[in-house]
C-alpha atoms as a PDB file:
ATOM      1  CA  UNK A   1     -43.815  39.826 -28.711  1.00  0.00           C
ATOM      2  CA  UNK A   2     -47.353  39.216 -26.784  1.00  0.00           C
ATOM      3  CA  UNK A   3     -49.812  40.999 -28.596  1.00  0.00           C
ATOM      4  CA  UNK A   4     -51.997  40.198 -26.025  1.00  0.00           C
ATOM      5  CA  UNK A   5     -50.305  42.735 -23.581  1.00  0.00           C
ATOM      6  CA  UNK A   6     -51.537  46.507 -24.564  1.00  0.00           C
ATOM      7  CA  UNK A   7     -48.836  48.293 -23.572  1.00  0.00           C
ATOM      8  CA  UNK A   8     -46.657  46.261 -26.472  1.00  0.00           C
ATOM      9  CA  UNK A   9     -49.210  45.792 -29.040  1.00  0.00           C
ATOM     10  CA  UNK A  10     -49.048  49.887 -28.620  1.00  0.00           C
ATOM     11  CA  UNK A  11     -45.689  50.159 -29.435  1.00  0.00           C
ATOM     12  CA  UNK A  12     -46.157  47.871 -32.342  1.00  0.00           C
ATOM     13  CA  UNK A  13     -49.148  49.352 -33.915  1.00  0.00           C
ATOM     14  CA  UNK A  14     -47.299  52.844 -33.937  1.00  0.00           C
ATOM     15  CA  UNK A  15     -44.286  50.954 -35.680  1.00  0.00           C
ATOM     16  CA  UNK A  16     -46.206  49.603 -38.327  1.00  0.00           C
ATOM     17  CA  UNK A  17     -48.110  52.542 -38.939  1.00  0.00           C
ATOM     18  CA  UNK A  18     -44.730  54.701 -39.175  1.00  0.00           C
ATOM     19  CA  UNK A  19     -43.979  51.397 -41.749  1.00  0.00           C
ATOM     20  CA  UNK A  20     -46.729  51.980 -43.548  1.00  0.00           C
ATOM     21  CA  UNK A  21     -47.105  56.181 -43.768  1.00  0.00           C
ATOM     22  CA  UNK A  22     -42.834  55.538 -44.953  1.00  0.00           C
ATOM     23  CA  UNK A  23     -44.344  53.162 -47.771  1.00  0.00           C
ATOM     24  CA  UNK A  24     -46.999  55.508 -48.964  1.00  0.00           C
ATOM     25  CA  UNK A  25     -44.781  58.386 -49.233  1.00  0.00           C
ATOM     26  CA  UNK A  26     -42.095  56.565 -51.328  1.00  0.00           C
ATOM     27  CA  UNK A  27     -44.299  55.382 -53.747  1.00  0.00           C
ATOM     28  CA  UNK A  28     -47.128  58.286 -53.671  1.00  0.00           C
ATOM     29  CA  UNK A  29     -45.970  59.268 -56.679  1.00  0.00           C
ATOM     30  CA  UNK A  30     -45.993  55.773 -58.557  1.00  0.00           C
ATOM     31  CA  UNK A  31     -49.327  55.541 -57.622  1.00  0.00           C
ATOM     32  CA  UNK A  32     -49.367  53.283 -54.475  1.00  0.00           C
ATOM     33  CA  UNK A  33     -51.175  53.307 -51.212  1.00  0.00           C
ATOM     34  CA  UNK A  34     -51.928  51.176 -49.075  1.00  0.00           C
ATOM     35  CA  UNK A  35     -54.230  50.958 -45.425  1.00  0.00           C
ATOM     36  CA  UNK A  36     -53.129  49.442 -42.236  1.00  0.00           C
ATOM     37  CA  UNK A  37     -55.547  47.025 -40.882  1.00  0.00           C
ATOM     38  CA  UNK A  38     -53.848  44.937 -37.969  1.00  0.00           C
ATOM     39  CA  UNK A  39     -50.259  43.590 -36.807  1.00  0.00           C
ATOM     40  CA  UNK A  40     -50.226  39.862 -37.414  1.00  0.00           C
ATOM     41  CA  UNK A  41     -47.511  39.205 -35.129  1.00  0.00           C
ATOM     42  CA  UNK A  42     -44.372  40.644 -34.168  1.00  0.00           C
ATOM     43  CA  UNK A  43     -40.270  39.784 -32.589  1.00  0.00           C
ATOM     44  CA  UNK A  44     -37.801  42.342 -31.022  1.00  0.00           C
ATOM     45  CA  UNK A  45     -34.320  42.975 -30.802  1.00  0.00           C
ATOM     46  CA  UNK A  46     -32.880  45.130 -27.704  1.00  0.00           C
ATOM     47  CA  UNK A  47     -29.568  45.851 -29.294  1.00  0.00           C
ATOM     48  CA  UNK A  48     -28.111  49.663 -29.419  1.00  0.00           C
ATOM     49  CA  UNK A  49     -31.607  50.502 -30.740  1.00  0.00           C
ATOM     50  CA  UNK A  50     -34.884  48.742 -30.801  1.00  0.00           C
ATOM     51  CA  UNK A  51     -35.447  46.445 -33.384  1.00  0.00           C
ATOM     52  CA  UNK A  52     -39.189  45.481 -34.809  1.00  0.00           C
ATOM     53  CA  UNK A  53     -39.640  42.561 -37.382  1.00  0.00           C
ATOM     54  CA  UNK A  54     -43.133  42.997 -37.809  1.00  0.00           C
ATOM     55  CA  UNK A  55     -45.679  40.826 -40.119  1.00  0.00           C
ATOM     56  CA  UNK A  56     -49.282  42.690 -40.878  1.00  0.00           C
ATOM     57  CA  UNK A  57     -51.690  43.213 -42.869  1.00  0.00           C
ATOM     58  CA  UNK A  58     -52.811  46.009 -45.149  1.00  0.00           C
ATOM     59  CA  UNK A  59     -55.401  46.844 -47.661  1.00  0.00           C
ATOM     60  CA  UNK A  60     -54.529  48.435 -51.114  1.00  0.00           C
ATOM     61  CA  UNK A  61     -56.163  51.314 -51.150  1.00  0.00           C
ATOM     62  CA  UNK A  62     -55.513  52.178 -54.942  1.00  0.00           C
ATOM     63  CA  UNK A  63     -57.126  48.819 -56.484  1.00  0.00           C
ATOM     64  CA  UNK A  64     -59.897  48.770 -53.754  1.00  0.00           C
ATOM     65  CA  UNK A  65     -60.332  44.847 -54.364  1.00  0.00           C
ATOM     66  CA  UNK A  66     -60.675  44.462 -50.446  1.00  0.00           C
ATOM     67  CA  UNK A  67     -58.096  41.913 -50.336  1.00  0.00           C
ATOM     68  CA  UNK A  68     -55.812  41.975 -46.915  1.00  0.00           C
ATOM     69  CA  UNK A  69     -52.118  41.705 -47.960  1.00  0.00           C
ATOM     70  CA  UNK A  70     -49.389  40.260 -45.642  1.00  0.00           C
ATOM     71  CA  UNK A  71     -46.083  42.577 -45.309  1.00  0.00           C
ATOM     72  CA  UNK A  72     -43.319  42.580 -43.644  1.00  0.00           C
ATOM     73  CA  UNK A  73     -41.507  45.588 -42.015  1.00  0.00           C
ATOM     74  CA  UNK A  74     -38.282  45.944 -40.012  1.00  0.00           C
ATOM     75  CA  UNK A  75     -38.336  49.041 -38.097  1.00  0.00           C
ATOM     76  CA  UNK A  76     -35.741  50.550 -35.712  1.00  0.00           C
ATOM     77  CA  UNK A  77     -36.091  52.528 -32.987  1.00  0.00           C
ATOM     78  CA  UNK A  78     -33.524  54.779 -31.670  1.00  0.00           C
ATOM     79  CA  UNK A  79     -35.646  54.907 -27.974  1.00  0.00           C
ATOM     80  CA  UNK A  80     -32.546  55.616 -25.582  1.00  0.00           C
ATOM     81  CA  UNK A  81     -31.371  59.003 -27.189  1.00  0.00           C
ATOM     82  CA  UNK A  82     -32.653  60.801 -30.527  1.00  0.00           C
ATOM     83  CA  UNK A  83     -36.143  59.033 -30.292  1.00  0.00           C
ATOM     84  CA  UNK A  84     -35.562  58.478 -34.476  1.00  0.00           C
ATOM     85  CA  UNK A  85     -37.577  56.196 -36.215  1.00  0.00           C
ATOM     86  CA  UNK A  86     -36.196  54.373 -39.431  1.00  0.00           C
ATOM     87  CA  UNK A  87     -37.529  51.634 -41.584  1.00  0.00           C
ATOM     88  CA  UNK A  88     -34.930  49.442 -42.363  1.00  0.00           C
ATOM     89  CA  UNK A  89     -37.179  46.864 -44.599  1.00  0.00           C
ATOM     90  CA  UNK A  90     -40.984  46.819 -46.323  1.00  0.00           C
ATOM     91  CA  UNK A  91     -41.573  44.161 -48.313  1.00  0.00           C
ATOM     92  CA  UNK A  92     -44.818  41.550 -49.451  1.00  0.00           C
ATOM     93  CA  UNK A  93     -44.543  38.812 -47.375  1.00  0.00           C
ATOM     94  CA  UNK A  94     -43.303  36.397 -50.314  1.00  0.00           C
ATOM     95  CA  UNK A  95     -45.343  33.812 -49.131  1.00  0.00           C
ATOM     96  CA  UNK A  96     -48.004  34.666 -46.711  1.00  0.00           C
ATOM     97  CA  UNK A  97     -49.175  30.896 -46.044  1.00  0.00           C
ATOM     98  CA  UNK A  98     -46.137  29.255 -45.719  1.00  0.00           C
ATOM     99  CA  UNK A  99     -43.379  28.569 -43.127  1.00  0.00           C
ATOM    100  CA  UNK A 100     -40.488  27.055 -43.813  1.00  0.00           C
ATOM    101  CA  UNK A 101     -40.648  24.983 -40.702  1.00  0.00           C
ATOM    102  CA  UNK A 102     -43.025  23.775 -38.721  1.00  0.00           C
ATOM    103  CA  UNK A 103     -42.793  23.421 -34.807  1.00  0.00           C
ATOM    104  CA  UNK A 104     -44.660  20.532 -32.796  1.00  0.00           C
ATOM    105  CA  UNK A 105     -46.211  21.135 -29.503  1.00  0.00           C
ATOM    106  CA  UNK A 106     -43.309  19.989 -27.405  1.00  0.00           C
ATOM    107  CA  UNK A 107     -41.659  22.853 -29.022  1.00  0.00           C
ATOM    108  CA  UNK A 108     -38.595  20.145 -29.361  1.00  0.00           C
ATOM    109  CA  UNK A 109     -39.004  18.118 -32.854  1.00  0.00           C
ATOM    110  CA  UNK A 110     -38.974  19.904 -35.393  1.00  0.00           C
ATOM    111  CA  UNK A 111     -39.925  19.005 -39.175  1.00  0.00           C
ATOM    112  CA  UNK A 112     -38.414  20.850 -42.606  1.00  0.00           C
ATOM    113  CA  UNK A 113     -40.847  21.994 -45.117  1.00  0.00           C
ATOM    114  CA  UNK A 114     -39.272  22.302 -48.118  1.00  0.00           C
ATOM    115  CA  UNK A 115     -38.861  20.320 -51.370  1.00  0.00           C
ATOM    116  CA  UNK A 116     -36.736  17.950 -49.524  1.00  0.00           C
ATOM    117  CA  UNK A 117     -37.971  14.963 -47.933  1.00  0.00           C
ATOM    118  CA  UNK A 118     -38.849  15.625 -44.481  1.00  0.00           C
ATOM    119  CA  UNK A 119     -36.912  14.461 -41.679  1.00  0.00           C
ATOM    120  CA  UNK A 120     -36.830  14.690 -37.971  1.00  0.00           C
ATOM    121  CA  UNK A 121     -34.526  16.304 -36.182  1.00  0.00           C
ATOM    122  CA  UNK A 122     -33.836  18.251 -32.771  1.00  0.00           C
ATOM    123  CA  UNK A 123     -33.867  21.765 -32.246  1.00  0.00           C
ATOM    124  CA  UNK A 124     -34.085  24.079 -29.293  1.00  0.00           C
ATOM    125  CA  UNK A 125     -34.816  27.237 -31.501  1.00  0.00           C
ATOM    126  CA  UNK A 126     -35.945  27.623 -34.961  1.00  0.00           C
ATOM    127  CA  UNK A 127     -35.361  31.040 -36.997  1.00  0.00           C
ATOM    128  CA  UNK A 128     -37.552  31.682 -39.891  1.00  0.00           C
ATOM    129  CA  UNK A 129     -37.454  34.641 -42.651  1.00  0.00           C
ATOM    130  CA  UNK A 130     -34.961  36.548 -41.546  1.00  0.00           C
ATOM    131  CA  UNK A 131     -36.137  37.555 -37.991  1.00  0.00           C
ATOM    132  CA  UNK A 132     -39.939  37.740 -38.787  1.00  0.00           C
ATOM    133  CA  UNK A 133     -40.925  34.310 -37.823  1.00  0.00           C
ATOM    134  CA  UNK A 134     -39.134  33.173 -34.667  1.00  0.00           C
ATOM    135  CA  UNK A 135     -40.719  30.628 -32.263  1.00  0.00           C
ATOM    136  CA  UNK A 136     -39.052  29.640 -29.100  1.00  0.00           C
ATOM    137  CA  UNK A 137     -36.725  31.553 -28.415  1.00  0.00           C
ATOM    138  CA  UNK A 138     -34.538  32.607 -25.276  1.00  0.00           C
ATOM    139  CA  UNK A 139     -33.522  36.345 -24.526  1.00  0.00           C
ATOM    140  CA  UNK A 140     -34.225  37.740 -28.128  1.00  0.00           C
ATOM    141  CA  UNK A 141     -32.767  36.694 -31.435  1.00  0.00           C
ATOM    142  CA  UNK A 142     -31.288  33.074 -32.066  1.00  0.00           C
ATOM    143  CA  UNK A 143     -27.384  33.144 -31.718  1.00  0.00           C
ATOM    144  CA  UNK A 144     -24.816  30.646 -32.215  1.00  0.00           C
ATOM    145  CA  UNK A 145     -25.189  28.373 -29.295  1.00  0.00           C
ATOM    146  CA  UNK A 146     -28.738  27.790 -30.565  1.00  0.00           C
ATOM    147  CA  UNK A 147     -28.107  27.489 -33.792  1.00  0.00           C
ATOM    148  CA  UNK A 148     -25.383  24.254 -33.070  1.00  0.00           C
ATOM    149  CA  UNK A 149     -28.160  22.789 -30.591  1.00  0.00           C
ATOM    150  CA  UNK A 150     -28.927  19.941 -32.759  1.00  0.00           C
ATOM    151  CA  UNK A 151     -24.877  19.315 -32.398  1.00  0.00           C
ATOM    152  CA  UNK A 152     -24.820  18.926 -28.612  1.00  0.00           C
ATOM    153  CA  UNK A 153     -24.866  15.698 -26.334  1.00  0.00           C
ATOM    154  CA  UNK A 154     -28.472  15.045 -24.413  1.00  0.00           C
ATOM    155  CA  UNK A 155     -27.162  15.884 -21.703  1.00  0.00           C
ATOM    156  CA  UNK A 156     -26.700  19.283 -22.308  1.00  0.00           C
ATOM    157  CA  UNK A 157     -29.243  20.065 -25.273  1.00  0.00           C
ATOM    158  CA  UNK A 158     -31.959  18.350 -22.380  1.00  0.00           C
ATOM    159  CA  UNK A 159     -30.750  20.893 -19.888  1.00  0.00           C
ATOM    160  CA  UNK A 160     -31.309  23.964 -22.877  1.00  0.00           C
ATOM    161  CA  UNK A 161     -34.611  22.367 -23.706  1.00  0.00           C
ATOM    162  CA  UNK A 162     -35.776  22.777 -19.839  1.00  0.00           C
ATOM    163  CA  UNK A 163     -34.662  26.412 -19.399  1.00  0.00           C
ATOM    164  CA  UNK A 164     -36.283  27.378 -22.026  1.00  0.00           C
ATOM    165  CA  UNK A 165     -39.842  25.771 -21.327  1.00  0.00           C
ATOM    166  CA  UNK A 166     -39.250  27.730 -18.477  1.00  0.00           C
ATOM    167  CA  UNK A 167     -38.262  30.764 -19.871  1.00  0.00           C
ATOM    168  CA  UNK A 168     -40.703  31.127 -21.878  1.00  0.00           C
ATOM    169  CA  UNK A 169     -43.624  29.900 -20.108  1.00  0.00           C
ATOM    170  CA  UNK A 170     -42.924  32.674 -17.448  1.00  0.00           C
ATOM    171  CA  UNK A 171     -41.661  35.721 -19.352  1.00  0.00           C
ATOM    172  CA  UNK A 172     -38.089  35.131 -17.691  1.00  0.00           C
ATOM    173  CA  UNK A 173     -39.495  36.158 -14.518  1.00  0.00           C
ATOM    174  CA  UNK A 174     -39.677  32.661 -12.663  1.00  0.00           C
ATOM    175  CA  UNK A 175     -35.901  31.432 -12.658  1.00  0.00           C
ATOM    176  CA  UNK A 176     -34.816  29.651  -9.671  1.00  0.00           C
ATOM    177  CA  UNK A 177     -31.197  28.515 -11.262  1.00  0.00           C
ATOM    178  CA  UNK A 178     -29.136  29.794 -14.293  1.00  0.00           C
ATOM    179  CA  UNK A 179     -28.790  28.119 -17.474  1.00  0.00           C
ATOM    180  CA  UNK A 180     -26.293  25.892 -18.641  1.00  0.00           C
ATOM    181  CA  UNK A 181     -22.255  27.222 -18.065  1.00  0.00           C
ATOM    182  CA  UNK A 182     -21.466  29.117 -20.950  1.00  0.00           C
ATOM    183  CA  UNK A 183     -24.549  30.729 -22.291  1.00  0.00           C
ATOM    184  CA  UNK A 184     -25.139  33.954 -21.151  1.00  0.00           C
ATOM    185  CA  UNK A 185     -28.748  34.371 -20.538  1.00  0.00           C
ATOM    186  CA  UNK A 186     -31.394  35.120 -17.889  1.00  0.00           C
ATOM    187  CA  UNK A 187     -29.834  34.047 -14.226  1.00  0.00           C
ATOM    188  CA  UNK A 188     -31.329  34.188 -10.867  1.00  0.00           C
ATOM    189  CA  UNK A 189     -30.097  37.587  -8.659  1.00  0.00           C
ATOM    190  CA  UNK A 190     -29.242  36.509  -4.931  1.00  0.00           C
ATOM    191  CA  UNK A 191     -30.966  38.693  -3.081  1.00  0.00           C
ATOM    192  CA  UNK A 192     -29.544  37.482   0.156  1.00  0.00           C
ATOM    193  CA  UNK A 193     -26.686  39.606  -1.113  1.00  0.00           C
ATOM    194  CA  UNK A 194     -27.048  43.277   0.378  1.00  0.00           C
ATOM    195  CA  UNK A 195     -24.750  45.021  -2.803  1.00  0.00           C
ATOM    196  CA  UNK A 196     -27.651  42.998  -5.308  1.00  0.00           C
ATOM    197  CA  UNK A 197     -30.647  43.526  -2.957  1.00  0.00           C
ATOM    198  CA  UNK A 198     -29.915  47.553  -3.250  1.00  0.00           C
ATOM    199  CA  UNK A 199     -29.541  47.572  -6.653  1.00  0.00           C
ATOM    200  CA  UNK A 200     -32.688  45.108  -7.450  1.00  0.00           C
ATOM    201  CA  UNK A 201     -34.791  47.590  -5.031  1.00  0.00           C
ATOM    202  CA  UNK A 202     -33.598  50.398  -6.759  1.00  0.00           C
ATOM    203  CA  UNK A 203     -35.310  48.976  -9.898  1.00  0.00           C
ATOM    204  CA  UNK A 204     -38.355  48.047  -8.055  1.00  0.00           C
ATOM    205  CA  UNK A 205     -38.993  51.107  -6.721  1.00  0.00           C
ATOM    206  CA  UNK A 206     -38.164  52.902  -9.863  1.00  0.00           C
ATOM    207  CA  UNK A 207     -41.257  50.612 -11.970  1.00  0.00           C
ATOM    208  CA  UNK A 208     -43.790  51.226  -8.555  1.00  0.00           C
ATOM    209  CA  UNK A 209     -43.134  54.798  -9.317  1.00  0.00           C
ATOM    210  CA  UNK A 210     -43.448  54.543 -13.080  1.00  0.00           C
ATOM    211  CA  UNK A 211     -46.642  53.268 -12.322  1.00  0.00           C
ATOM    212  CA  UNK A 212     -48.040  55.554 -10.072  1.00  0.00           C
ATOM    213  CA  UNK A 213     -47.075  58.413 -12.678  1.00  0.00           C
ATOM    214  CA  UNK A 214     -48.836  56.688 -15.003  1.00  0.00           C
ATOM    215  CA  UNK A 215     -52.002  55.852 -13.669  1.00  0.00           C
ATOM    216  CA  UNK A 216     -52.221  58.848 -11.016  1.00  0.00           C
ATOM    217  CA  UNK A 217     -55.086  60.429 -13.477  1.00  0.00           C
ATOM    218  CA  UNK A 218     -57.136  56.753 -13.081  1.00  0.00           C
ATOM    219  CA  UNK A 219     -56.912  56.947  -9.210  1.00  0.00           C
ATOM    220  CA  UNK A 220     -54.136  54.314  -8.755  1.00  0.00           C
ATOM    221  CA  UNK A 221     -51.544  54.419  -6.175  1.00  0.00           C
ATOM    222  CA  UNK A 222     -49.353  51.349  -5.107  1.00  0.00           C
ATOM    223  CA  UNK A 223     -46.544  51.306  -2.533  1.00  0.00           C
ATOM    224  CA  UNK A 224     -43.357  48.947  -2.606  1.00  0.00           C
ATOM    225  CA  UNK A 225     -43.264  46.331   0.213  1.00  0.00           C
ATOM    226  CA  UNK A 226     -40.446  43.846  -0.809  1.00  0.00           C
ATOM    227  CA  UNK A 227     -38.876  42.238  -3.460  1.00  0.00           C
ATOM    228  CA  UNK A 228     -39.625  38.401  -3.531  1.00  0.00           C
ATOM    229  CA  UNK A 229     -37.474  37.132  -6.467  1.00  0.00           C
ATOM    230  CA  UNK A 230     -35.630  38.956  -9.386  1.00  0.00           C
ATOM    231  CA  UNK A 231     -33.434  37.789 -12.591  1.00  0.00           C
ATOM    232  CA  UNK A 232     -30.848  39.443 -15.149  1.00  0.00           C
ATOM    233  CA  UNK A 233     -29.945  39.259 -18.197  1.00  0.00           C
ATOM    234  CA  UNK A 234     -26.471  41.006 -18.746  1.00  0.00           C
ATOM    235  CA  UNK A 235     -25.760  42.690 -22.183  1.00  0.00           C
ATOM    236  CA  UNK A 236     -25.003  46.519 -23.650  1.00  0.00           C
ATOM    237  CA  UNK A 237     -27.882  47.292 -21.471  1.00  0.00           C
ATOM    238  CA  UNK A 238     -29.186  44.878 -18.044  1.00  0.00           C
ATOM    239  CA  UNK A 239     -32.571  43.569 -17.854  1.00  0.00           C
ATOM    240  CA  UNK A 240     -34.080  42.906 -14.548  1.00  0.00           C
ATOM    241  CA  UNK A 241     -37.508  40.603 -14.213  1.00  0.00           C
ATOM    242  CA  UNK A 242     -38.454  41.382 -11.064  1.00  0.00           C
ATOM    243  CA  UNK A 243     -41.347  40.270  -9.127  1.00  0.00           C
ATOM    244  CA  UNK A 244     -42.337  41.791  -6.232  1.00  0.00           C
ATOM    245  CA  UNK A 245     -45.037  42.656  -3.351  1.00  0.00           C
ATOM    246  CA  UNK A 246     -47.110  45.829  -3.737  1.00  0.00           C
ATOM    247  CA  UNK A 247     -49.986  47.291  -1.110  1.00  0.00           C
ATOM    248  CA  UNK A 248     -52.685  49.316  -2.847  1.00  0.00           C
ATOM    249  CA  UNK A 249     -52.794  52.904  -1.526  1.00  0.00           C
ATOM    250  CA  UNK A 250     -56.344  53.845  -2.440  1.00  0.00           C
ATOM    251  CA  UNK A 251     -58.093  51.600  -1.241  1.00  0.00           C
ATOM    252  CA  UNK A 252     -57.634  51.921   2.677  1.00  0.00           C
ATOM    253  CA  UNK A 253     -59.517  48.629   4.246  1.00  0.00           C
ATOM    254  CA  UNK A 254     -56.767  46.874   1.639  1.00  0.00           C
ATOM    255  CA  UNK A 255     -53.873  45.864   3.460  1.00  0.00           C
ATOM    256  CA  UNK A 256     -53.388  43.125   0.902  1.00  0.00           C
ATOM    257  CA  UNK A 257     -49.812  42.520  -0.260  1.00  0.00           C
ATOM    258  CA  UNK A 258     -50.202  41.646  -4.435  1.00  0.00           C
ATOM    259  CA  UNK A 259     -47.205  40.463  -6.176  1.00  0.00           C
ATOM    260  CA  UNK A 260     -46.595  42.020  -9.810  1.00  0.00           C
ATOM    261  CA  UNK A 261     -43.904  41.834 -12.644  1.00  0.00           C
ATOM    262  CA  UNK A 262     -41.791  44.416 -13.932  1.00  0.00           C
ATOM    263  CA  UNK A 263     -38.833  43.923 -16.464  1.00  0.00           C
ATOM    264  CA  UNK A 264     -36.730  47.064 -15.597  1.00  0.00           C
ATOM    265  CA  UNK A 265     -33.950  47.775 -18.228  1.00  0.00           C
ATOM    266  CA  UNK A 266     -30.895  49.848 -16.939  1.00  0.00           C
ATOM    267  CA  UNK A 267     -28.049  51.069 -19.466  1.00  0.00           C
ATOM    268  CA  UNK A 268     -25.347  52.634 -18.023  1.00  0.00           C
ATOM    269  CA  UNK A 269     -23.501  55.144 -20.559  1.00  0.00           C
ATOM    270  CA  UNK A 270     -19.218  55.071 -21.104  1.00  0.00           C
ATOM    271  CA  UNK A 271     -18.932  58.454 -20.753  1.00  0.00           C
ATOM    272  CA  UNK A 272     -21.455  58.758 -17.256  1.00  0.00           C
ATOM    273  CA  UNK A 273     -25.301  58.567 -16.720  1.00  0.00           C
ATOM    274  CA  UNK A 274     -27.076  56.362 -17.256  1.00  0.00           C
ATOM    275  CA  UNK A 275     -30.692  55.552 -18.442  1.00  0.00           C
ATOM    276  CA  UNK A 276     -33.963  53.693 -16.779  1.00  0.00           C
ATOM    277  CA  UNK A 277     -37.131  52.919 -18.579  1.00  0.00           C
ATOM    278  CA  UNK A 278     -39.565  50.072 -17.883  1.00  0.00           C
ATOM    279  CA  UNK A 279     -40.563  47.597 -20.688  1.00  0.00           C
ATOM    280  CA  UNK A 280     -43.244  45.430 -18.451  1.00  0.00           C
ATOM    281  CA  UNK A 281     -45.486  45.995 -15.547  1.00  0.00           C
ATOM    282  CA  UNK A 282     -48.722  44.079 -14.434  1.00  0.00           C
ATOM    283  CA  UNK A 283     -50.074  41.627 -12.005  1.00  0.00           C
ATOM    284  CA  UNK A 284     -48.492  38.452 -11.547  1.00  0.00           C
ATOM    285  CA  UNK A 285     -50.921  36.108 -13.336  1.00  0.00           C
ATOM    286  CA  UNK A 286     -51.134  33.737 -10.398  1.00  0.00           C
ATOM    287  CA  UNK A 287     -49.982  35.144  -6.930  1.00  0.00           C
ATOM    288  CA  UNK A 288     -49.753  32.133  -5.070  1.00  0.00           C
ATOM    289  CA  UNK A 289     -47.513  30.614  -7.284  1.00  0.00           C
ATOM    290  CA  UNK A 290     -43.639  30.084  -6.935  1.00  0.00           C
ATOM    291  CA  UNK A 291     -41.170  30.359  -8.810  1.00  0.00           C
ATOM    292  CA  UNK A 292     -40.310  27.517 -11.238  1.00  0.00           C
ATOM    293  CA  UNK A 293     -37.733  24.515 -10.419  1.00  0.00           C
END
């Protein structure tokens, strides 16, 4: 997760507080309390729920020795329906300094750490601890395609390599073609095609609104022009990245179009209804900018 972005280091911060109030009330009574000082870093998991593998930081507050000690929490939130919040995991991170691997640059060799002799070798994504420390990696947890990268021909595991460069360098929101046949990730939406266009406006519109709702007490109003480009990402629940052009309603010598991004997720229920929320929405970092080939 970017911790950098408010709106999610939010969310996490009230996770690992929940972590940590759940940990002091379990072991009041043995004498054990601890302080939260600051999320470290954190991965999700959109599944039936929302899952948080978070690593922070806390202070004991029973020794009082002032040292910072690194936990790890798994915490899942039930945001679609009861609104329950469970930790699944609290633990010492066993080894606070140490990863088992260790990523180069490119983000594409890849060298073990452990007592074995280290060797080279290819991978696309690398999972560490568990679900706490997970580097490059496309649409949310590592699955079984990624996991058998370091199996596949050139070819194809140079093809993987480039989608997700671009993946991540843009968020998922600057696709121009889908990945690879057979892995089921982030594709381009044609919106060329009316039936796609309706529904990809629909979303739009739906995050232009969530932001005007939002920010209506801070004097910000924005109204939809277009949508320039969109992706999905097809699971339980679809995830649109959508980027599209905006005019600024406040400010009235502004006819300015801005482009923004907005990942809309959309989860249509088995028995009817269906439910809207929006994860992401902000500027798009560099306007001018196309999407990536």
């Amino acid at each position: 997760m970017d911790l950098n972005d408010s709106s999610q280091l939010e969310a996490v911060n009230r996770m690992a507080k929940f972590s940590i109030e759940y940990y002091n009330t379990k072991y009041k009574e043995k004498g054990k309390m601890i302080e939260f000082v600051l999320v470290h870093h954190a991965n999700f998991c959109r599944s039936l729920h929302g899952v948080y593998y978070i690593t922070l930081l806390a202070k004991d507050l029973i020794k009082d020795d002032g040292d910072e000690i690194t936990y790890q929490a798994k915490v899942i939130h039930d945001d679609i329906r009861s609104g329950d919040i469970d930790v699944e995991i609290f633990r010492p991170k066993t080894n606070p300094s140490k990863k088992k691997y260790k990523i180069k640059k490119n983000g594409d060799d890849v060298e073990e750490e452990e007592e074995e002799e280290k060797t080279e070798r290819k991978y696309w994504v690398v999972e560490l601890d568990d679900g706490w420390d997970v580097y490059h990696v496309v649409g949310g947890e590592p699955d079984e395609y990624t996991r058998r990268l370091k199996y596949l021909e050139k070819e194809e595991r140079d093809l993987l390599v480039h989608y997700s460069e671009i993946y991540c360098a843009s968020d998922g929101f600057d696709l121009v073609r889908p990945p690879p046949p057979g892995y089921c990730w982030a594709s381009p939406i044609d919106i060329n095609d009316s039936s796609q266009l309706g529904v990809v406006n629909r979303m739009a519109i739906f995050a232009v609104e969530y932001y005007n709702k939002k920010y209506k007490r801070k004097g910000k109003k924005m109204e939809f022009v277009r949508v320039h480009h969109a992706n999905i990402t097809r699971a339980s629940r679809d995830a649109y990245y959508i980027t599209l052009l905006a005019k600024d309603l406040i400010k009235e010598d502004d006819d300015e179009e801005k482009a923004y991004q907005t990942k809309v997720v959309h989860w249509e229920f088995l028995s009817g209804g269906e439910s809207i929320y929006v994860e992401i929405f902000r500027p798009k970092a560099n306007p001018s900018s196309q999407a990536i080939i």
